[in-house]
N, C-alpha and C. Protein backbone atom coordinates (compact mmCIF):
# COMPACT_ATOMS: atom_id res chain seq x y z
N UNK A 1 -8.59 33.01 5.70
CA UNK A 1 -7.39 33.38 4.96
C UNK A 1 -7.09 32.31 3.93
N UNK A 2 -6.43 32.80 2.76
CA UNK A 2 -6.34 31.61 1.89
C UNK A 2 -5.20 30.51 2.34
N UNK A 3 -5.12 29.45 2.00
CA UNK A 3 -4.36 28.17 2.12
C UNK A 3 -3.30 28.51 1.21
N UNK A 4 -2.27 27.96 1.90
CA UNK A 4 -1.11 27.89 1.00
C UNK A 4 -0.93 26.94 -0.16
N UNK A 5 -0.16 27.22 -0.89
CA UNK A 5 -0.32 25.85 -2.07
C UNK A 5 0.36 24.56 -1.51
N UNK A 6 1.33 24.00 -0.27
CA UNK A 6 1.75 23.51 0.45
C UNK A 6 0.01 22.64 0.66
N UNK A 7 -0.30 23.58 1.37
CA UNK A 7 -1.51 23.29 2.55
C UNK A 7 -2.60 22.63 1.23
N UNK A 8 -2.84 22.98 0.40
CA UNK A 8 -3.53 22.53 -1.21
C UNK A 8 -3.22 20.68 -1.51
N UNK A 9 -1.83 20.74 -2.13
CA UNK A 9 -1.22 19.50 -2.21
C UNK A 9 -1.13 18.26 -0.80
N UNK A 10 -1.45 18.69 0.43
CA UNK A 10 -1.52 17.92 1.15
C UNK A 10 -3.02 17.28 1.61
N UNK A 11 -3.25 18.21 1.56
CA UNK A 11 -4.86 17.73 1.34
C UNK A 11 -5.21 16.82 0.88
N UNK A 12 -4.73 16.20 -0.38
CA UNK A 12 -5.02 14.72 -1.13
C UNK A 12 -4.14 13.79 -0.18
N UNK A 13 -3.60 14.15 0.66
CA UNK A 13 -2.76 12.99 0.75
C UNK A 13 -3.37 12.05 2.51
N UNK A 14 -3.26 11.30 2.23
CA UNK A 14 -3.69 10.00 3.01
C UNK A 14 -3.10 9.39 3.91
N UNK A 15 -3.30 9.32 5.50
CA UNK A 15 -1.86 8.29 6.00
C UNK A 15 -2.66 6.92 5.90
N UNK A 16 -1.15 5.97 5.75
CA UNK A 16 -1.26 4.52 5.12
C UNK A 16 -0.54 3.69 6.26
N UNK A 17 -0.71 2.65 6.40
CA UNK A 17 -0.07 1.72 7.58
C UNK A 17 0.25 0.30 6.47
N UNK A 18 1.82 0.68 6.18
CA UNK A 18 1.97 -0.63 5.23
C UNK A 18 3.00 -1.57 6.28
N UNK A 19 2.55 -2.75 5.79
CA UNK A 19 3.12 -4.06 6.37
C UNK A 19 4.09 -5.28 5.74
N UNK A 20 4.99 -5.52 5.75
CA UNK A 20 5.53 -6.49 4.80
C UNK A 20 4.87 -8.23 5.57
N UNK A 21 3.86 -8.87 4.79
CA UNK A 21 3.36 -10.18 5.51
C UNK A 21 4.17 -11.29 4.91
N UNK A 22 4.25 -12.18 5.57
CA UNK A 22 5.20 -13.68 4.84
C UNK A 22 4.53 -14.96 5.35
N UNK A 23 4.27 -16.01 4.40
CA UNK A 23 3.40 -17.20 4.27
C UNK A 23 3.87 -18.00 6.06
N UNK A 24 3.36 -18.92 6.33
CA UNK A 24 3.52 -19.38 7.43
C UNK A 24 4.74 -20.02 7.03
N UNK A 25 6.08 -19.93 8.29
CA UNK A 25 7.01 -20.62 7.88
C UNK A 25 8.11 -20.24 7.04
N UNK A 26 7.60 -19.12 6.40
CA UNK A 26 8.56 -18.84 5.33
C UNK A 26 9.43 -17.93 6.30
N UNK A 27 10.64 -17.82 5.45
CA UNK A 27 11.70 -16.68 5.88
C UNK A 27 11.89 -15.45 4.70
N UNK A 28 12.79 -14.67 5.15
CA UNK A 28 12.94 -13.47 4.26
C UNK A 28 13.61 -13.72 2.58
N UNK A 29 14.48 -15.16 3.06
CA UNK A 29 14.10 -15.37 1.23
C UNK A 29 13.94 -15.99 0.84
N UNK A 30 12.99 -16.81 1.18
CA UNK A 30 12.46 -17.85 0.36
C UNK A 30 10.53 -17.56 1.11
N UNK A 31 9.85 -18.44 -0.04
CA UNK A 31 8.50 -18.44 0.72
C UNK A 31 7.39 -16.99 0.20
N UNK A 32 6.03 -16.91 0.15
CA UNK A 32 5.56 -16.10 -0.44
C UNK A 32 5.77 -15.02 0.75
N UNK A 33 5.65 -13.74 -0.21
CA UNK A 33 5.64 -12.32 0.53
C UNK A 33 4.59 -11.76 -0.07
N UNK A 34 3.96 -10.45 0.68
CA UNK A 34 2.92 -9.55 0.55
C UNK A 34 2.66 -8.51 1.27
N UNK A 35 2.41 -7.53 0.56
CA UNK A 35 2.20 -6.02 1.84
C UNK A 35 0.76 -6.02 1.72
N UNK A 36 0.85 -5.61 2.76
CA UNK A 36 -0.66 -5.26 3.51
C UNK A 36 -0.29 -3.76 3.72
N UNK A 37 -1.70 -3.19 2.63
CA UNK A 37 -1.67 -1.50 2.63
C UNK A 37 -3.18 -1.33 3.11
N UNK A 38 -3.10 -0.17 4.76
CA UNK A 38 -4.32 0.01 5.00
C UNK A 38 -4.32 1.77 4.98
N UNK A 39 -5.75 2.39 4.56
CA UNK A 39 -6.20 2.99 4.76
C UNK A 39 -6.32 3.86 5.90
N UNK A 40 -5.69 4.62 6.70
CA UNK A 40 -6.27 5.08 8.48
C UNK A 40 -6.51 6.26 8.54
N UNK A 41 -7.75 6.71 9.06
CA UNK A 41 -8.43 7.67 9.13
C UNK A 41 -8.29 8.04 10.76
N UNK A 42 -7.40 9.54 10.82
CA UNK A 42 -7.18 10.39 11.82
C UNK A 42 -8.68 10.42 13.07
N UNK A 43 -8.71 10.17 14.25
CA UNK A 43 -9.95 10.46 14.97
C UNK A 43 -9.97 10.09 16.24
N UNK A 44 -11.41 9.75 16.91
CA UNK A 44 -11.17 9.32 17.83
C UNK A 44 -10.74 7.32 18.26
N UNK A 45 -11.23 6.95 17.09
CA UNK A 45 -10.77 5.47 17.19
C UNK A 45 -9.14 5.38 16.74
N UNK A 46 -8.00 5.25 17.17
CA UNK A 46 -6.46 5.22 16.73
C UNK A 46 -6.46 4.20 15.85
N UNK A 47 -7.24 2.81 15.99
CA UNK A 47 -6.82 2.54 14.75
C UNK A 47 -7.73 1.77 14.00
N UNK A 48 -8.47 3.38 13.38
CA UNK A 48 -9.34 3.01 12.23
C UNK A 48 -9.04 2.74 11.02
N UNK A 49 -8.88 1.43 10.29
CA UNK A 49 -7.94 1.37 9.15
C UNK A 49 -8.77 0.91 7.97
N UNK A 50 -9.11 0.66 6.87
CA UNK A 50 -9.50 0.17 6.14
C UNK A 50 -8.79 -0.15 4.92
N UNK A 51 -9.02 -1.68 4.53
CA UNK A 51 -8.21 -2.07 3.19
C UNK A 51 -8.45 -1.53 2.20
N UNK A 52 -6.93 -1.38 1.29
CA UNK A 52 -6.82 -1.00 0.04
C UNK A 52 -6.01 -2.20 -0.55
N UNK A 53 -7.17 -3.14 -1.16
CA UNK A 53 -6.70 -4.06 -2.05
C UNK A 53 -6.40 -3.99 -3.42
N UNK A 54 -5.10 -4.57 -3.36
CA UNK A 54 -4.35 -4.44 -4.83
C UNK A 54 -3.74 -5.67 -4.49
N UNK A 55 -3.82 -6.56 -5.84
CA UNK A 55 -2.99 -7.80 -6.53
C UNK A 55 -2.06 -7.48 -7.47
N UNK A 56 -0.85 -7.21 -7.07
CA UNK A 56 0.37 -7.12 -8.14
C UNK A 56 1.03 -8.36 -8.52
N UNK A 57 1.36 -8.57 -9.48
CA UNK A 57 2.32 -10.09 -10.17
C UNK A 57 3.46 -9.61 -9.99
N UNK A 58 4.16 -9.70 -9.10
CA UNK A 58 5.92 -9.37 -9.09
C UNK A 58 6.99 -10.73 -9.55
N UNK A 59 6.55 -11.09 -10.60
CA UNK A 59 7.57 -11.69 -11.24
C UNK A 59 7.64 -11.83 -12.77
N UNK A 60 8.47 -12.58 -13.57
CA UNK A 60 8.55 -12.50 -14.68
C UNK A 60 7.11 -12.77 -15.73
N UNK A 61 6.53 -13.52 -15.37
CA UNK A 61 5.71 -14.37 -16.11
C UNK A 61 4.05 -13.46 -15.91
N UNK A 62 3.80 -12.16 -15.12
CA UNK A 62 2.65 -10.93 -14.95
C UNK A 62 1.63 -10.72 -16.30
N UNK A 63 0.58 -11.07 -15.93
CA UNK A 63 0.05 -10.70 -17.22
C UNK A 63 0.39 -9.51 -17.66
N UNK A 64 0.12 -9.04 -19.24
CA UNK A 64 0.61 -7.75 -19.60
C UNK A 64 -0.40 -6.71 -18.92
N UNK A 65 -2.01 -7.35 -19.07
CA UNK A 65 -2.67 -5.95 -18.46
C UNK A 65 -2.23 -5.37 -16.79
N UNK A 66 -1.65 -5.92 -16.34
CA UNK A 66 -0.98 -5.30 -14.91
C UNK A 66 0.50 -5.43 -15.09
N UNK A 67 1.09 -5.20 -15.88
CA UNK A 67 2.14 -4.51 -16.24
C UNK A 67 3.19 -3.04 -15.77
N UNK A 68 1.95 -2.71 -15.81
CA UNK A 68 2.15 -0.74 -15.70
C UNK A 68 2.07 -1.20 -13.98
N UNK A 69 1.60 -1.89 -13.20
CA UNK A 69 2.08 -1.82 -11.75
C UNK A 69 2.93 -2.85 -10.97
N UNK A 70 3.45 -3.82 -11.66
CA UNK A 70 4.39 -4.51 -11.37
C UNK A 70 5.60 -3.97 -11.99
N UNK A 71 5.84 -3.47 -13.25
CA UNK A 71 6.81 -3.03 -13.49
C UNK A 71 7.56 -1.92 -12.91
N UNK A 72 7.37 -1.36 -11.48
CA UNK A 72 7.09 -0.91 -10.77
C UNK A 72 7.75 -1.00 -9.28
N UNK A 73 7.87 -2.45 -9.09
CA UNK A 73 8.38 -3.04 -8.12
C UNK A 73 7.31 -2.69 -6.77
């Protein structure tokens, strides 16, 4: 039977296991921060994850060519 257009658009979509990480020592405001975005693939291993690395500049001074994803937040 055909798929719904619901059932279409979900299809691309991915579950993700994001993490907020913080430098040794640091607290929530001060000190470096970073998310950790993994990949996890539904199965028999629960937690099969694989990295999706991305370097964003989240502050003023971002080069322009990564722009379009820091500006972004």
């Amino acid at each position: 039977h055909p798929k719904s257009l619901e059932d279409l658009h979900l299809q691309f979509f991915r579950p993700l296991s994001i993490k907020l990480q913080r430098g040794n020592g640091s607290s929530a405001e001060m000190g470096p921060q970073w998310w950790v975005v993994e990949e996890c693939f539904p199965g028999p291993t629960a937690s099969r994850c694989q990295s999706i690395e991305m370097v964003v500049f989240n502050d003023k001074v971002s080069p322009s060519s990564v722009g379009f994803l820091a500006g972004y937040g």
